[in-house]
Protein backbone atom coordinates (compact mmCIF):
# COMPACT_ATOMS: atom_id res chain seq x y z
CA UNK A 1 -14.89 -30.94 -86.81
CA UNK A 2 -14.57 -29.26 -89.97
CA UNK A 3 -15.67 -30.18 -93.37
CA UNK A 4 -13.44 -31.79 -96.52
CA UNK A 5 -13.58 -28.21 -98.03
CA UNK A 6 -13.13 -25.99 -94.96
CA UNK A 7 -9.51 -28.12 -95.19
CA UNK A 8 -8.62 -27.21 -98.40
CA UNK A 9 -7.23 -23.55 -97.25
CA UNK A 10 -5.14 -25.21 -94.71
CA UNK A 11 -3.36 -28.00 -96.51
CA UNK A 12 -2.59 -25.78 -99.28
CA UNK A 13 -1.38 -23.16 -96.84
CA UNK A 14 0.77 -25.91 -95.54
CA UNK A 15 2.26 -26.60 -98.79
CA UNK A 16 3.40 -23.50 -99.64
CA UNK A 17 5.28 -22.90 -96.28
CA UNK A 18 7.45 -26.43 -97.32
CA UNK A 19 7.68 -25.30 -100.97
CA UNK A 20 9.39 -21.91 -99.81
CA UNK A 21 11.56 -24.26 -96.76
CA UNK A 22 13.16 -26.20 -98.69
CA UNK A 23 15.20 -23.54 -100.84
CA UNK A 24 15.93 -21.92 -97.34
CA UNK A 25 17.51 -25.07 -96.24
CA UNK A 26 19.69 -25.36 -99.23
CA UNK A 27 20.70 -21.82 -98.86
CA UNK A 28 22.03 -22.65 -95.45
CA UNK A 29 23.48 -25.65 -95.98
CA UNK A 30 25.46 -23.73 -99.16
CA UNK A 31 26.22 -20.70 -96.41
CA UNK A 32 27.18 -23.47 -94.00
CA UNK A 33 30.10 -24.40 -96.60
CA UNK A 34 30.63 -21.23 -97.79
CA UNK A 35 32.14 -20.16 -94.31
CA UNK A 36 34.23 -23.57 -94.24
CA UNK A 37 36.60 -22.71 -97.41
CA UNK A 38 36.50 -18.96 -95.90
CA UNK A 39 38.31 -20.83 -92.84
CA UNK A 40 40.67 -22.43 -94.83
CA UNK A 41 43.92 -21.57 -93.32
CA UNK A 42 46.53 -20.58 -95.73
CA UNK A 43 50.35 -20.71 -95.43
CA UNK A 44 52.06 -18.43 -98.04
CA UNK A 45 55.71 -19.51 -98.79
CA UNK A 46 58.04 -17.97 -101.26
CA UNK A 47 59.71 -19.62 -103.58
CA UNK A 48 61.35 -17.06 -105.39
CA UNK A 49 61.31 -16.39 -108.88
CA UNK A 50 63.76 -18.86 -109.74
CA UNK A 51 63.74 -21.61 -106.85
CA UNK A 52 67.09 -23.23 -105.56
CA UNK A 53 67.08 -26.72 -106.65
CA UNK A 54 67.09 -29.18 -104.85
CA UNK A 55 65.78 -27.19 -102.04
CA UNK A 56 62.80 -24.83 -104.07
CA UNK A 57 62.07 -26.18 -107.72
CA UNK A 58 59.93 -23.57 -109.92
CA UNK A 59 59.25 -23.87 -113.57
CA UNK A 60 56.68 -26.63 -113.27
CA UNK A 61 52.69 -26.96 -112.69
CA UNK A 62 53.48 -27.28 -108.92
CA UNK A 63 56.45 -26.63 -107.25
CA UNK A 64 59.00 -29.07 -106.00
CA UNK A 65 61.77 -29.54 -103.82
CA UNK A 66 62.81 -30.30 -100.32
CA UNK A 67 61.56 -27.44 -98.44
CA UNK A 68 58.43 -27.55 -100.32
CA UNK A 69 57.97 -30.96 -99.50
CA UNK A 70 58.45 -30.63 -96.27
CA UNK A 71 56.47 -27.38 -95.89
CA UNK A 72 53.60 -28.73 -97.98
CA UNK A 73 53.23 -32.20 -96.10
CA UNK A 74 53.57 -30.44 -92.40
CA UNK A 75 51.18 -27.33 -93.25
CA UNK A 76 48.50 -30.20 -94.53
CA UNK A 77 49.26 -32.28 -90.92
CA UNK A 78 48.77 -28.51 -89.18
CA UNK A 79 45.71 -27.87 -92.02
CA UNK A 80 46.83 -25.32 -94.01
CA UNK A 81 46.67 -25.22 -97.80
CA UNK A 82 49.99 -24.06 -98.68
CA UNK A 83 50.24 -21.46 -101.65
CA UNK A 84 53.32 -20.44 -103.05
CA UNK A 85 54.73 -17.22 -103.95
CA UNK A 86 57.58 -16.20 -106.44
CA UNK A 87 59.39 -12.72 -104.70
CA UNK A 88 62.42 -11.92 -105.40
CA UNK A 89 64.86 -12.04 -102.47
CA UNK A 90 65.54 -8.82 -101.94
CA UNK A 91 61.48 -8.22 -101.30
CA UNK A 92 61.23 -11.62 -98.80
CA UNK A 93 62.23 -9.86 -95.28
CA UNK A 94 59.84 -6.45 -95.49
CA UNK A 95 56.67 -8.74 -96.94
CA UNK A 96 57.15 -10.77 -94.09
CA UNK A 97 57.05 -7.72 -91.62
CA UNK A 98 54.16 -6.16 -93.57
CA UNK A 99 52.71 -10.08 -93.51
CA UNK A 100 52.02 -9.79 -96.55
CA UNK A 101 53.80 -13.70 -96.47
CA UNK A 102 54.55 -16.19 -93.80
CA UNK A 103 57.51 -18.20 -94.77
CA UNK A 104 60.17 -18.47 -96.89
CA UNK A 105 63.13 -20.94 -96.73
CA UNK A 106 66.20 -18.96 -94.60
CA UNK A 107 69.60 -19.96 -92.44
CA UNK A 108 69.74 -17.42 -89.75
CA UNK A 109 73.24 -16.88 -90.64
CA UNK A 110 72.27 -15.64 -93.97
CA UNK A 111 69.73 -12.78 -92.26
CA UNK A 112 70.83 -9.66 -91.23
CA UNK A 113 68.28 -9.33 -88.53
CA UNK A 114 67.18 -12.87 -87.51
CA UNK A 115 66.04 -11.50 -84.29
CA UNK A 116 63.48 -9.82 -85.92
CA UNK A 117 62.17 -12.85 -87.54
CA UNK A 118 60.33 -16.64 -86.21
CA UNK A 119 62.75 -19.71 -87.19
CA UNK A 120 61.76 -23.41 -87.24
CA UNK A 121 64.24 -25.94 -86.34
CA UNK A 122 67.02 -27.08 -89.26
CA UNK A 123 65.32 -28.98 -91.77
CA UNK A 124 68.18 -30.00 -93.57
CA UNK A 125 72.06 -28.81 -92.89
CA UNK A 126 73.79 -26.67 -95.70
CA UNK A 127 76.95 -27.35 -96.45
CA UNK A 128 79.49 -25.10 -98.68
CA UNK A 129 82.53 -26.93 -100.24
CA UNK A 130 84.72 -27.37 -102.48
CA UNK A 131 84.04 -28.72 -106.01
CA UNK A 132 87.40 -30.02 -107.99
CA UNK A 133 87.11 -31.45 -111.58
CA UNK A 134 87.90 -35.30 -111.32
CA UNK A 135 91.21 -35.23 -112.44
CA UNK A 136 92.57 -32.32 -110.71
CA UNK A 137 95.49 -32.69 -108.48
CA UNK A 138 94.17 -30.21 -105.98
CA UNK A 139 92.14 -31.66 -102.64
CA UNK A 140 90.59 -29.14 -99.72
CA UNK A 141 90.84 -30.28 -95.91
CA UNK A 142 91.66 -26.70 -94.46
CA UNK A 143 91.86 -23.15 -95.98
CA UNK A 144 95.53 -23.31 -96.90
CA UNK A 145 94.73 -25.69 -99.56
CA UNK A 146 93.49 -23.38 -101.65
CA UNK A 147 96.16 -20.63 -101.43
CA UNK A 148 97.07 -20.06 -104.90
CA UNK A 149 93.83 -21.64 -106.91
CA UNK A 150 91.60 -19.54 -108.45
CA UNK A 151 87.90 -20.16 -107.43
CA UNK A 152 84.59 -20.08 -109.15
CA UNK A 153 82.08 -18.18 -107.13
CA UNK A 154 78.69 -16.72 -107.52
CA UNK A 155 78.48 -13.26 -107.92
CA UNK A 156 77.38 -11.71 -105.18
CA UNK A 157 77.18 -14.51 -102.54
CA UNK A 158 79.47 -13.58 -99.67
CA UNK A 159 81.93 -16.91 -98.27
CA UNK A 160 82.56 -15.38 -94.87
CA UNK A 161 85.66 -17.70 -94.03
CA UNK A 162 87.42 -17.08 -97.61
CA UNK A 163 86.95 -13.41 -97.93
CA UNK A 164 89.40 -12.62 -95.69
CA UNK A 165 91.48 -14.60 -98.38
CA UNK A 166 90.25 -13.08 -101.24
CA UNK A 167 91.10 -9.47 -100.07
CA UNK A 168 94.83 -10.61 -99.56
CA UNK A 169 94.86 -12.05 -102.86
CA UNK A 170 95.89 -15.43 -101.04
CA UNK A 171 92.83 -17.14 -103.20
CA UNK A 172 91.79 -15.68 -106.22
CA UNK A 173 87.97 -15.26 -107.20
CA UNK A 174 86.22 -15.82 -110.41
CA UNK A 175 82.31 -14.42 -110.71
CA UNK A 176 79.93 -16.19 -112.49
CA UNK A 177 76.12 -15.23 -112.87
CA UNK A 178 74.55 -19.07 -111.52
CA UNK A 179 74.92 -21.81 -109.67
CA UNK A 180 74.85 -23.87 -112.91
CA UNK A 181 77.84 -22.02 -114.18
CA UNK A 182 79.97 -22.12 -111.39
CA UNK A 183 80.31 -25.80 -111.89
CA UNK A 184 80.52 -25.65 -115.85
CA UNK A 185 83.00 -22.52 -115.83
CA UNK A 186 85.08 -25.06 -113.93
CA UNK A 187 85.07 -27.88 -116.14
CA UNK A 188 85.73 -25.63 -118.99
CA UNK A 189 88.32 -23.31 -117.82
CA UNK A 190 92.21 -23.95 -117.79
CA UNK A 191 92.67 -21.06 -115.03
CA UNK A 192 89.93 -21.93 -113.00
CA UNK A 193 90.98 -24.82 -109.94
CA UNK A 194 87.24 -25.78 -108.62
CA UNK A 195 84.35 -23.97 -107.54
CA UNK A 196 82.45 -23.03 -104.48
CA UNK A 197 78.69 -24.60 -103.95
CA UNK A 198 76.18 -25.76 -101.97
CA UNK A 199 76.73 -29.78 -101.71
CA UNK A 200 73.27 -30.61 -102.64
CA UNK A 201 73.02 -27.84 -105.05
CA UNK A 202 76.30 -28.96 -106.40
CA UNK A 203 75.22 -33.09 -106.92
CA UNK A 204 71.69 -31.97 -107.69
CA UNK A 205 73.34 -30.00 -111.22
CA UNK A 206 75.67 -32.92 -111.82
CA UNK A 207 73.23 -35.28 -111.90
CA UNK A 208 70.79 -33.13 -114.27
CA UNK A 209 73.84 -33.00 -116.64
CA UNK A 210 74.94 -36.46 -116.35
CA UNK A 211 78.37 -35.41 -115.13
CA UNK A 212 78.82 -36.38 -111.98
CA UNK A 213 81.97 -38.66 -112.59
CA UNK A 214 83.40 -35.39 -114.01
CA UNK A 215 83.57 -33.53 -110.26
CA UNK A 216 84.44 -34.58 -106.83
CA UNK A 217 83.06 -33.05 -103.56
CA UNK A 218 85.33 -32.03 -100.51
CA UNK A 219 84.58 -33.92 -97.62
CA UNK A 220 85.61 -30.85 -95.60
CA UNK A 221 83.10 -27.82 -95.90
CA UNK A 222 83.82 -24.00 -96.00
CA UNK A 223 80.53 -23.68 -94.06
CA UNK A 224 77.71 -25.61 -92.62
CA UNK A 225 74.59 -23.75 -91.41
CA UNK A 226 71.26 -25.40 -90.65
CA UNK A 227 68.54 -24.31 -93.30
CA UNK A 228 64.80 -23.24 -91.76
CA UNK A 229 61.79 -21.90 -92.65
CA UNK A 230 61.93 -17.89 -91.44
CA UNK A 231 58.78 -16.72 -90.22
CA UNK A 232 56.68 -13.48 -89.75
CA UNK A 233 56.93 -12.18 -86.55
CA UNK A 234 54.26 -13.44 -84.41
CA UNK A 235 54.25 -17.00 -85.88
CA UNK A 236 56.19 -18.48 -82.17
CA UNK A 237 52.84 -20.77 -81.79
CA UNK A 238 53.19 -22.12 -85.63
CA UNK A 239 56.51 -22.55 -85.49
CA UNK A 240 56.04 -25.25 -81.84
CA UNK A 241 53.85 -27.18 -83.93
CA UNK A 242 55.71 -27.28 -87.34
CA UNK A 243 58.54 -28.52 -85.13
CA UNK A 244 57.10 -31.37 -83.51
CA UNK A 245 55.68 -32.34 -86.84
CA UNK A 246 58.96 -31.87 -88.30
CA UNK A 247 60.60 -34.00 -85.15
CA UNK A 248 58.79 -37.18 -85.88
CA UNK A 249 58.86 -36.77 -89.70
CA UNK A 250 62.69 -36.79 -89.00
CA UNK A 251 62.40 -39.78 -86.23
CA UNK A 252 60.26 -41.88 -88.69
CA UNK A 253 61.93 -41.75 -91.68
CA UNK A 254 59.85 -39.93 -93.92
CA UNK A 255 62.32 -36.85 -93.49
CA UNK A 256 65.27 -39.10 -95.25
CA UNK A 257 63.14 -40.29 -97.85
CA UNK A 258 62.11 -36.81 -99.33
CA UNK A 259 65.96 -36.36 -98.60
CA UNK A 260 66.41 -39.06 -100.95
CA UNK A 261 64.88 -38.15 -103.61
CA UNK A 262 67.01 -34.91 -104.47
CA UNK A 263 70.55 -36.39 -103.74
């Protein structure tokens, strides 16, 4: 058995070693959490520059809107931390074949190569028709009701089942640069009958004027098309899950109330 002294060598040998540990342990623990937020899985969604109320809202410190709800709450149930991105439209399609994004909110109908593309069920349905100021004589059940009017439209959106009409001259079309002014051209001008928009898009703008009881809304649409989320190709996997998660949100309720909150 050794003497007191022939110990000191060893114990202070053995405090050194724990002295230099414990750093190593914190490094590892802080490498250990380091690799979780490199794991984080990220969903990139455009919003474009400009949104689409109610659907996309921009212009605040986070984004709003019913896509965005509904993409941000089912990407958190799948966790992913949804970012979003502001590209214009006419960028969306080739960033998501480069994958440079992974969503962005799309009806098939309004892509000229869906096939090329991943689509989630219908979140919510879009519906085109016809807005007429409150007192106007004028009503819209089938196409023929507008012979003669003159329309507000937005320039360059395309209205598949009134072109036709337009190119005969059997409805007239008036161009304006927003959605916002398609409904205010109309209140304002004496030629101008009603206006074409987006139902939600349309009660969304009346009610952030405060003029709803100046406008009614055609029961009958010009178009109805189920709006998605469009995603890169390869996303088939994503796009299962999103659904179910988007089947009982819908099932449950909480679909309708996010609904709710932009009609």
């Amino acid at each position: 058995m050794g003497s007191p002294s022939s110990k000191a060598p060893l114990q202070a040998f053995i405090a050194a070693c724990l002295l230099f540990a414990t750093p190593a342990i914190v490094l590892a623990n802080t490498g250990l959490t380091s690799v979780s937020d490199a794991e984080q899985k990220v969903f990139r969604f455009n919003v474009g520059p400009n949104g689409y109320p109610p659907y996309l809202i921009t212009g605040n410190d986070e984004p709003g809107g019913i896509m965005w709800s509904v993409v941000d709450e089912i990407g958190r149930r799948l966790g992913y931390l949804v970012e979003a991105h502001q590209f214009p439209h006419k960028r969306v399609e080739q960033m998501l074949v480069e994958g440079k994004l992974d969503g962005t909110a799309r009806a098939k109908e309004w892509t000229e190569r869906p096939q090329d593309f991943v689509f989630t069920d219908p979140i919510v349905k879009s519906e085109e028709v016809i807005f007429f100021p409150s007192d106007s004589p004028h009503k819209f059940e089938v196409i023929e009701d507008l012979f003669s009017l003159t329309i507000v439209t937005h320039l360059g959106y395309r209205y598949p089942n009134l072109e036709p009409h337009f190119a005969s001259g059997e409805i007239k079309r008036f161009d304006v640069t927003s959605d916002r002014n398609v409904l205010n051209y109309t209140m304002k001008g004496q030629e101008l009958d009603a206006a074409v928009s987006d139902r939600l898009v349309g009660q969304w703008i009346l009610r952030q004027e405060g003029i709803q009881n100046k406008f009614r809304a055609s029961s009958a649409s010009i178009s109805e098309v189920g709006y998605r989320i469009m995603l890169r190709p390869g996303m088939e996997t994503f796009a299962e899950a999103f659904n179910r998660e988007l089947a009982n949100m819908r099932s449950n309720g909480e679909l309708d109330d996010i609904l709710s909150r932009y009609r």
